[in-house]
Protein backbone atom coordinates (compact mmCIF):
# COMPACT_ATOMS: atom_id res chain seq x y z
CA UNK A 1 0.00 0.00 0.00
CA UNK A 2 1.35 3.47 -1.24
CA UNK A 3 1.77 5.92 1.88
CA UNK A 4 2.66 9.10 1.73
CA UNK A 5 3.74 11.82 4.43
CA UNK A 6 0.91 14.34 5.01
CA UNK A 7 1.72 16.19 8.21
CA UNK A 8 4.06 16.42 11.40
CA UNK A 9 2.33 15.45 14.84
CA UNK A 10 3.16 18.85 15.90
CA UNK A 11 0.95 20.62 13.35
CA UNK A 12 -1.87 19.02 15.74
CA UNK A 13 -0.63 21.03 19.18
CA UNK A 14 -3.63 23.07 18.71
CA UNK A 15 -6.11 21.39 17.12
CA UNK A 16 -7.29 18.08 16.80
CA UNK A 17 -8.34 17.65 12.75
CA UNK A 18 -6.95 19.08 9.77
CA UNK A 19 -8.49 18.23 6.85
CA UNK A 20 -6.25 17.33 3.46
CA UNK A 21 -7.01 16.97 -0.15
CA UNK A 22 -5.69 13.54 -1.76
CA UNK A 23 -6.43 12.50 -5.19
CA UNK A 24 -9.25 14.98 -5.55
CA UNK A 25 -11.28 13.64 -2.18
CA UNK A 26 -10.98 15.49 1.23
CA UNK A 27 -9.38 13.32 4.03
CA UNK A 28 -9.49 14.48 7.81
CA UNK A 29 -6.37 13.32 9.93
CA UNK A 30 -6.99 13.69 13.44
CA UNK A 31 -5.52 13.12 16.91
CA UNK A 32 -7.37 10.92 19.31
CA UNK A 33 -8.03 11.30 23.00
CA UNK A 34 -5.07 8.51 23.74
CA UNK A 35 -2.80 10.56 21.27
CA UNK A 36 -3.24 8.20 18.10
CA UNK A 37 -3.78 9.45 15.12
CA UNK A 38 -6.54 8.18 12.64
CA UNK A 39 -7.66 8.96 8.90
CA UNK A 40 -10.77 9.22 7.53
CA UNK A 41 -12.63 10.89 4.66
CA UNK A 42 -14.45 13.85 5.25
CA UNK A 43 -17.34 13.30 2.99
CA UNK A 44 -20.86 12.92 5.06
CA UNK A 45 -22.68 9.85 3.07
CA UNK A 46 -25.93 11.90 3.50
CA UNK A 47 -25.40 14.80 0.32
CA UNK A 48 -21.72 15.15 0.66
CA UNK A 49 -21.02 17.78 2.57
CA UNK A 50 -17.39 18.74 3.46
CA UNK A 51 -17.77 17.40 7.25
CA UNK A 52 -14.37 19.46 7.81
CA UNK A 53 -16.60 21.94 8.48
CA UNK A 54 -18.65 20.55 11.10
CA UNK A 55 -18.56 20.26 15.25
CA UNK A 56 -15.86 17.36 16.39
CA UNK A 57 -16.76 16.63 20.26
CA UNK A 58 -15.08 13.33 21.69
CA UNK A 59 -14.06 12.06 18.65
CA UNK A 60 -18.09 12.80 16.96
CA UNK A 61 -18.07 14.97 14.12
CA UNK A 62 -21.80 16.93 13.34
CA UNK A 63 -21.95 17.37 9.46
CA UNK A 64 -22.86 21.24 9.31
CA UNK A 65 -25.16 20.82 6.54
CA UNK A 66 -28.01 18.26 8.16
CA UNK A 67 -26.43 16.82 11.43
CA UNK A 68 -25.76 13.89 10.18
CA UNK A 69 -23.31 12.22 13.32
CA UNK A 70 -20.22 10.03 12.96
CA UNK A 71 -17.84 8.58 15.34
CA UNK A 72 -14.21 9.76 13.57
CA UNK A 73 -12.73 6.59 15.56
CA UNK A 74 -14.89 3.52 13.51
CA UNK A 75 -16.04 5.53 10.96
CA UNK A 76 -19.58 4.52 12.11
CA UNK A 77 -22.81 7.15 11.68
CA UNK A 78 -24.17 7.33 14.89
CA UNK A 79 -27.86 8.26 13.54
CA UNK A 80 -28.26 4.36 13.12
CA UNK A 81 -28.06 5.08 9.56
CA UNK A 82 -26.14 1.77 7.57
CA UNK A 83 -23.70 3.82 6.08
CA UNK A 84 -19.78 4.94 7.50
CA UNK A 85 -17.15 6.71 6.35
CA UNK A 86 -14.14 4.89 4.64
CA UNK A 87 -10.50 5.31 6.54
CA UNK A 88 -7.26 6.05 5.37
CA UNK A 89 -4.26 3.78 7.13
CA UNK A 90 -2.09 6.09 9.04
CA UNK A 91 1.21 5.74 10.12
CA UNK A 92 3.17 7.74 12.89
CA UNK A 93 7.03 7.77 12.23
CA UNK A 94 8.80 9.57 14.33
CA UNK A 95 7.00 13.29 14.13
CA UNK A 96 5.75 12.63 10.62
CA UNK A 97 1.91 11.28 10.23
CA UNK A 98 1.98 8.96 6.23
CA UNK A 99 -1.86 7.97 5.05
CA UNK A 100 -2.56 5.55 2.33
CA UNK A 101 -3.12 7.71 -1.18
CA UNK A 102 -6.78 5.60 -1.22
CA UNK A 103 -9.20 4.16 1.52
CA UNK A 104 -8.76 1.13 2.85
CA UNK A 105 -11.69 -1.77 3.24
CA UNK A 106 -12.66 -2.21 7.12
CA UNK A 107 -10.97 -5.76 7.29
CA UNK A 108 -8.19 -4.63 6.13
């Protein structure tokens, strides 16, 4: 799998998400509550809204279009809705954060 280096952990000191653009799609990296980072696309599956936009609260980002809800850690909408967002593998190498150039499948 192709990774490539997006971002330094440091570029995170302040916020927790920073949003990316990767072969034309918008990818959020952020930094989880035990210091991990994750990857995940930034698309909501409702009408597409850029979700970069939107509230992040313990790891739950609010799509600011419709309030659509999903849980940045699994990907999952919590609405109950059967849909989730695709992740990214991400890498931490020393200071510098690599994501896969496309999604990865869940049982991957």
């Amino acid at each position: 799998m192709e990774m490539i280096r997006i971002a330094k952990t440091s570029d995170f000191a302040t916020q927790p998400l920073r949003t990316y653009r990767i072969l034309g799609r918008s990818v959020g990296v952020f930094r989880e509550s035990g210091g991990g980072f994750r990857a995940m696309e930034m698309a909501c599956k409702h009408q597409g809204a850029d979700l970069s936009g939107g509230r992040l609260k313990d790891n739950i980002i609010t799509c600011p279009w419709h309030g659509w809800k999903y849980d940045l850690s699994t990907g999952e909408c919590t609405w109950g809705a059967p849909v989730h967002l695709r992740p990214y593998a991400c890498e931490v190498r020393g200071e510098d954060i690599y994501i896969s150039l496309r999604p990865v499948e869940v049982d991957e």
